[in-house]
C-alpha atoms as a PDB file:
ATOM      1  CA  UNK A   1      -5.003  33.497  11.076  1.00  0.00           C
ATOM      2  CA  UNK A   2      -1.130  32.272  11.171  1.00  0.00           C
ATOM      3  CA  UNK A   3      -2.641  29.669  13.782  1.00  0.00           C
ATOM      4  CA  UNK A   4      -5.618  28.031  11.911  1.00  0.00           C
ATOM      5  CA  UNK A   5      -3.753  27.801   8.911  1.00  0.00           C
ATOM      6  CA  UNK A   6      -0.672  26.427  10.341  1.00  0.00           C
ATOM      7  CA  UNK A   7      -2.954  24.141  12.168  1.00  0.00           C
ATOM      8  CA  UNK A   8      -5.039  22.878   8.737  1.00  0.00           C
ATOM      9  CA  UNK A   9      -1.286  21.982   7.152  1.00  0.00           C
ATOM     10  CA  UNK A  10      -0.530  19.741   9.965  1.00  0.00           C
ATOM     11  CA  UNK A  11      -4.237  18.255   9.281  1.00  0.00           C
ATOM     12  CA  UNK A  12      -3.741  17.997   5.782  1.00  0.00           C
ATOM     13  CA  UNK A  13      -0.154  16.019   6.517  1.00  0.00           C
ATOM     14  CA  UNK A  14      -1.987  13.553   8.391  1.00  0.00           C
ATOM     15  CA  UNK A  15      -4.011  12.809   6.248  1.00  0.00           C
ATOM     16  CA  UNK A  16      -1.762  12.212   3.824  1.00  0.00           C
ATOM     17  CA  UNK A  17       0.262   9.973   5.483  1.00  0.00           C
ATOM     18  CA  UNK A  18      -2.636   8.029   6.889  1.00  0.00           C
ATOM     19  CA  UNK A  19      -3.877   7.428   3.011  1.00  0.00           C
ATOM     20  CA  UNK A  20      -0.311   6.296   2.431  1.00  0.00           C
ATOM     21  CA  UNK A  21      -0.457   4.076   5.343  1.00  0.00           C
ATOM     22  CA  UNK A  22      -3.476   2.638   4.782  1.00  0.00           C
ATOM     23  CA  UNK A  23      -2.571   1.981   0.373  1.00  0.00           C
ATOM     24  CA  UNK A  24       0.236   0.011   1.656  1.00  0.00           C
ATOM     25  CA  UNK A  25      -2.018  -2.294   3.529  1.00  0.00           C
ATOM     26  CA  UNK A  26      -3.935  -3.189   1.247  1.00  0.00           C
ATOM     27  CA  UNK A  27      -1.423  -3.930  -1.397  1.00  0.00           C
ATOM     28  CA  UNK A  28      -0.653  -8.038  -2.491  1.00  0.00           C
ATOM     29  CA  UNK A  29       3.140  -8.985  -1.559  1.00  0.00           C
ATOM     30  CA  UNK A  30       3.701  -6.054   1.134  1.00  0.00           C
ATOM     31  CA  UNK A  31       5.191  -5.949   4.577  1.00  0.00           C
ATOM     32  CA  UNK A  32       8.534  -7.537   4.117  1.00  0.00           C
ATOM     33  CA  UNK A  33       7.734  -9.487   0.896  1.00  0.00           C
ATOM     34  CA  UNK A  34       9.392  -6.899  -1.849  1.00  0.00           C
ATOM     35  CA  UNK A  35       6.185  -6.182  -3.957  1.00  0.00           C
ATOM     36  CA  UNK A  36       4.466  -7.548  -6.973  1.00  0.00           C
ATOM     37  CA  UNK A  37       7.154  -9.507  -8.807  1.00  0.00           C
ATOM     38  CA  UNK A  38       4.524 -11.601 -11.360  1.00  0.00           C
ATOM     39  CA  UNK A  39       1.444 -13.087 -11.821  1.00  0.00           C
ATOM     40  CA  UNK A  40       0.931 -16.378 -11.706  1.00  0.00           C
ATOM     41  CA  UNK A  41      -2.015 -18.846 -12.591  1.00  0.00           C
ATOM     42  CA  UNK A  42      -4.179 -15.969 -11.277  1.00  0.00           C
ATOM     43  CA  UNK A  43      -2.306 -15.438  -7.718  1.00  0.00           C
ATOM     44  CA  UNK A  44       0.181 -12.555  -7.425  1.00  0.00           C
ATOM     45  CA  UNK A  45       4.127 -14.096  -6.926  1.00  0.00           C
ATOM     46  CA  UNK A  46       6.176 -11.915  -4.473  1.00  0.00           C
ATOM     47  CA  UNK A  47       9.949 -10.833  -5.005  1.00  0.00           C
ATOM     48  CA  UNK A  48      10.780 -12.367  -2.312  1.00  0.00           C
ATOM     49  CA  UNK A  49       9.531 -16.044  -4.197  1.00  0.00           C
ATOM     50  CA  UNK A  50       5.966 -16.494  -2.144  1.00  0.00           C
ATOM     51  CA  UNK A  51       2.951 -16.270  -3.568  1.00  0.00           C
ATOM     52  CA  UNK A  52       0.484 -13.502  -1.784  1.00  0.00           C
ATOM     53  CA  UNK A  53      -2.508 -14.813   0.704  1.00  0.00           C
ATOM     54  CA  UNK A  54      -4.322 -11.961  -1.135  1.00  0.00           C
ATOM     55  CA  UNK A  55      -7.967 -13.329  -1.839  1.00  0.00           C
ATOM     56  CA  UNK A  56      -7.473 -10.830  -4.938  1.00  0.00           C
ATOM     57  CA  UNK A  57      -6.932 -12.248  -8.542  1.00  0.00           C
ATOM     58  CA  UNK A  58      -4.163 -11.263 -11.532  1.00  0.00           C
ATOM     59  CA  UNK A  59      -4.014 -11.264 -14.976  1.00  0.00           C
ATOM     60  CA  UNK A  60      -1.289 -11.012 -17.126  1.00  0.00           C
END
């Protein structure tokens, strides 16, 4: 019983960290670039001053 249910919270924190993972990926202006800092005519402008390669569009 101990077993299987230690076992399903180690599943369950997978998971979770995969989702988190995964969110991150898929966000405009990540790996390295700082985040979302504006939008601009439609594109999203990084903190880092580079506009994202993101083929998704912003509004103010």
């Amino acid at each position: 019983m101990i077993r299987a249910l230690t076992l399903a919270l180690i599943g369950i924190g997978a998971l979770l960290i995969a989702l988190g993972t995964a969110d991150a990926r898929n966000t405009p202006c990540s790996q390295g670039k700082g985040g979302i800092k504006a939008c601009q005519n439609g594109k999203f402008l990084c903190q880092d001053g580079s506009i994202s390669a993101s083929k998704k569009k912003c509004s103010r």
